[in-house]
Protein backbone atom coordinates (compact mmCIF):
# COMPACT_ATOMS: atom_id res chain seq x y z
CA UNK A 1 16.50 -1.81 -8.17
CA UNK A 2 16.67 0.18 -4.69
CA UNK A 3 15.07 -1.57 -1.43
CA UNK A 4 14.53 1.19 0.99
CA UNK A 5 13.54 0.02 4.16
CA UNK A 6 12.63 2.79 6.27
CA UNK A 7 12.55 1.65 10.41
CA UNK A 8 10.16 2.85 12.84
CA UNK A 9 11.23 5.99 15.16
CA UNK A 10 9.79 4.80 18.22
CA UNK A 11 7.93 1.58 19.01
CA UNK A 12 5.40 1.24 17.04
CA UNK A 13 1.73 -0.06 18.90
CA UNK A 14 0.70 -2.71 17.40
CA UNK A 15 2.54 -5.24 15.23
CA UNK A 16 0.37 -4.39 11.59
CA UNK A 17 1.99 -0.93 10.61
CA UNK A 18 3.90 -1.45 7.46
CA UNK A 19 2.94 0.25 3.72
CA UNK A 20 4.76 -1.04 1.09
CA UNK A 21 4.90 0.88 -2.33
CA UNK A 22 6.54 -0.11 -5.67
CA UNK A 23 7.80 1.69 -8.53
CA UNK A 24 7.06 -0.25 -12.01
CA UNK A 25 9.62 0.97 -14.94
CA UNK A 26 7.16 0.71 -17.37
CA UNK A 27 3.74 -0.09 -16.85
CA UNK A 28 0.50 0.41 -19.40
CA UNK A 29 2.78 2.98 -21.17
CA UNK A 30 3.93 5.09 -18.79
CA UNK A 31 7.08 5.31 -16.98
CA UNK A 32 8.44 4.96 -13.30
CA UNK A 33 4.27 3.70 -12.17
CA UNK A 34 4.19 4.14 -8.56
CA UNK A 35 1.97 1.14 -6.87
CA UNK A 36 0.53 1.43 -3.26
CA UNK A 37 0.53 -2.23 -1.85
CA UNK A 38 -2.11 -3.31 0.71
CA UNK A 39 -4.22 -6.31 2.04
CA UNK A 40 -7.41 -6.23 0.56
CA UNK A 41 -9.09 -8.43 3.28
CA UNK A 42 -9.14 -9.62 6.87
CA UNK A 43 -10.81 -11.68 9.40
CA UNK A 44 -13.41 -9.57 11.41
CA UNK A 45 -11.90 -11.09 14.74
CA UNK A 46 -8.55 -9.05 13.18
CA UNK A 47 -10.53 -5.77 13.08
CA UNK A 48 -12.25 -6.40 16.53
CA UNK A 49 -8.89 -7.43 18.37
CA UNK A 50 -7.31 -3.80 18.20
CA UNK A 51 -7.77 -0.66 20.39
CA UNK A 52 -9.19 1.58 18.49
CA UNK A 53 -9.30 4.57 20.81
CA UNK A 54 -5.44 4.83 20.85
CA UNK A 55 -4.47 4.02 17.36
CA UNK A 56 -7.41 6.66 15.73
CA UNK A 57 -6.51 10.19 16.02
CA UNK A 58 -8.24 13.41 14.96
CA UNK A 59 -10.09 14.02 11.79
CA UNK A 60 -8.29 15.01 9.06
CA UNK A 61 -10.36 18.41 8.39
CA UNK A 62 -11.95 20.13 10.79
CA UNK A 63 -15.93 20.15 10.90
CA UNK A 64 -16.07 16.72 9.46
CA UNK A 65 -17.57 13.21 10.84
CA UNK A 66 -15.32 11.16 9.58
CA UNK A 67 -16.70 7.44 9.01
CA UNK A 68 -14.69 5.39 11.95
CA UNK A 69 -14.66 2.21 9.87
CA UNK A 70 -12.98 3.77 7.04
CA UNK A 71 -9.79 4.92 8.98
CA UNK A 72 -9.57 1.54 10.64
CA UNK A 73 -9.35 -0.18 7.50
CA UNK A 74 -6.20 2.17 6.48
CA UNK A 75 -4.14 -0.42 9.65
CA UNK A 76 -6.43 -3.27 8.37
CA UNK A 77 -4.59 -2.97 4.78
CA UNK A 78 -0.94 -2.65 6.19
CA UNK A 79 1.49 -5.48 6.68
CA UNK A 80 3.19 -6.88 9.86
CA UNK A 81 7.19 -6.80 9.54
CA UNK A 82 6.81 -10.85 8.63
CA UNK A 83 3.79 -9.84 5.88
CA UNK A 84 6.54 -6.89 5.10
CA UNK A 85 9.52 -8.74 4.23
CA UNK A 86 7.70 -11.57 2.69
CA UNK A 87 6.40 -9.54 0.35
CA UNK A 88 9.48 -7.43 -0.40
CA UNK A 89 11.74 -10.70 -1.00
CA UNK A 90 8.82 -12.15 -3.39
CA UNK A 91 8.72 -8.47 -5.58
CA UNK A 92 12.54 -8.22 -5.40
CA UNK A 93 13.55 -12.23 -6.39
CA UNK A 94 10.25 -12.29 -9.18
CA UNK A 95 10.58 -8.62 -10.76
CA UNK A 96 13.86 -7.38 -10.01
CA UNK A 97 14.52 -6.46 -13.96
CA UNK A 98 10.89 -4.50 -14.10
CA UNK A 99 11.10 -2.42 -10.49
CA UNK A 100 12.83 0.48 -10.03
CA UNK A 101 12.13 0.83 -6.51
CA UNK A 102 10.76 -1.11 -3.54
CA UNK A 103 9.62 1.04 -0.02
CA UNK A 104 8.55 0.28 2.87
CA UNK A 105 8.06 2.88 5.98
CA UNK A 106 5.74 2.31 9.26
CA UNK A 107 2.45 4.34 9.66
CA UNK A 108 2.18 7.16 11.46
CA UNK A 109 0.31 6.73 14.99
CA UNK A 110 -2.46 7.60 15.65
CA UNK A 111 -3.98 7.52 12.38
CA UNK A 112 -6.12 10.60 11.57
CA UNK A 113 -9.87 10.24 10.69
CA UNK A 114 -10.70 10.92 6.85
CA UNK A 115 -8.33 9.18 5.12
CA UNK A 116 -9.11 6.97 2.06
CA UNK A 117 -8.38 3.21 2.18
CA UNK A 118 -6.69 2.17 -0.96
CA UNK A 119 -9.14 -0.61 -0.81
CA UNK A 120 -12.01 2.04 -1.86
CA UNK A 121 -9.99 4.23 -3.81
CA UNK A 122 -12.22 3.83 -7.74
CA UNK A 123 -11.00 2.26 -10.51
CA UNK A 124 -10.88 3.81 -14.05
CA UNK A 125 -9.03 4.90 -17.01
CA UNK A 126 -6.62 6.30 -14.97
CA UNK A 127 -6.96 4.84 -11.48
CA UNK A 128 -5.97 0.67 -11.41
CA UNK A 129 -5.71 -2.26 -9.59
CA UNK A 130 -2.92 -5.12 -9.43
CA UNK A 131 -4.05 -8.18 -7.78
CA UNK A 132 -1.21 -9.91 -7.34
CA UNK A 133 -2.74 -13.16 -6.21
CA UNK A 134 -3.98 -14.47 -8.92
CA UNK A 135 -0.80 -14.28 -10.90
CA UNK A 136 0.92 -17.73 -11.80
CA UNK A 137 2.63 -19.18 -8.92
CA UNK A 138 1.68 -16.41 -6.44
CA UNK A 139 3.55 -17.63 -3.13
CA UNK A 140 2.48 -15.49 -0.41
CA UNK A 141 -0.11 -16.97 2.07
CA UNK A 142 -1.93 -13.70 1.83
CA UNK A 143 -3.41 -11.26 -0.68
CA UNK A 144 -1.92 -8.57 -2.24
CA UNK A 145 -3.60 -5.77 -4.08
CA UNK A 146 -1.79 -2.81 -5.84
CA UNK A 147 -3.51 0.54 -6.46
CA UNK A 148 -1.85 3.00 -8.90
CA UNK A 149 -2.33 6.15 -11.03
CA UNK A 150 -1.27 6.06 -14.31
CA UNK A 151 -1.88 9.89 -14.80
CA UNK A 152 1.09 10.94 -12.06
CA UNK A 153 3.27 8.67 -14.54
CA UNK A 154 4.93 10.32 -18.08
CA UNK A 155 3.76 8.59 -20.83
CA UNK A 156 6.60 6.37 -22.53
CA UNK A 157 6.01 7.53 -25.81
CA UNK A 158 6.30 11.73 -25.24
CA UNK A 159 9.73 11.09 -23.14
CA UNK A 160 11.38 9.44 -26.63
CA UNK A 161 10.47 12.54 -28.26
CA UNK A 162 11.94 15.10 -25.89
């Protein structure tokens, strides 16, 4: 398993500005899943305490009105460097024989308007979530969901007859 730890550039602005993603070997039968990790809930004084007007950037598209509360959740669901390597210890001592890959990188400041928070993104056939938390002896004192797409994975069963 590979732990890539990407550091910031430059300092970052405020201490929550870590994704983490995971790559699952095989998950649901497909092969080399890619999982989007994120916090799927805060405290409202969290989401009140930052300042907004220099961590928001432009919209996305041009002609748009983005909703405001939508890009602040995309900070809302990152991890601090603690919440970080927390959680990157727990996936690489628990599932070190089913990952292929563990990242982490910092966001990108400001954050532009428009983007979807994994914590919206729907759930399907395709489209999944992992909530960590309530598996057995889940250690971490905070939630962790995982959003994935099982149709950007190759199915296990067409690579064995390639």
């Amino acid at each position: 398993m590979d732990i890539n730890i990407i550091p910031p550039s430059k300092p970052l602005p405020v201490n929550r500005a870590y994704i983490v993603t995971m790559t699952i070997k095989s998950f649901k039968g497909r092969r080399d899943v890619e999982v989007h990790l994120f916090r799927p809930y805060w405290d409202v004084e969290e989401e009140n305490g930052y300042p907004w007007d220099k961590l928001l950037g432009e919209p996305i598209e041009e002609g748009i009105t983005p909703d405001i509360n939508r890009s602040k959740k995309i900070l809302l669901e990152a991890f601090t460097r603690d919440e970080r390597d927390q959680l990157v210890d727990y996936l690489a001592r628990r599932y070190a024989s089913r990952l292929k890959t563990i990242t982490s990188a910092p966001l990108n400041f400001p954050i532009p308007l428009g983007l979807m928070p994994l914590s919206e993104m729907p759930e399907d056939e395709n489209f999944g979530r992992i909530r960590l938390e309530q598996i057995c002896d889940y250690p971490l004192p905070f939630p962790v969901h995982g959003f994935y797409d099982l149709s950007s994975a190759k199915p296990i069963i067409q690579e064995e007859f390639e």
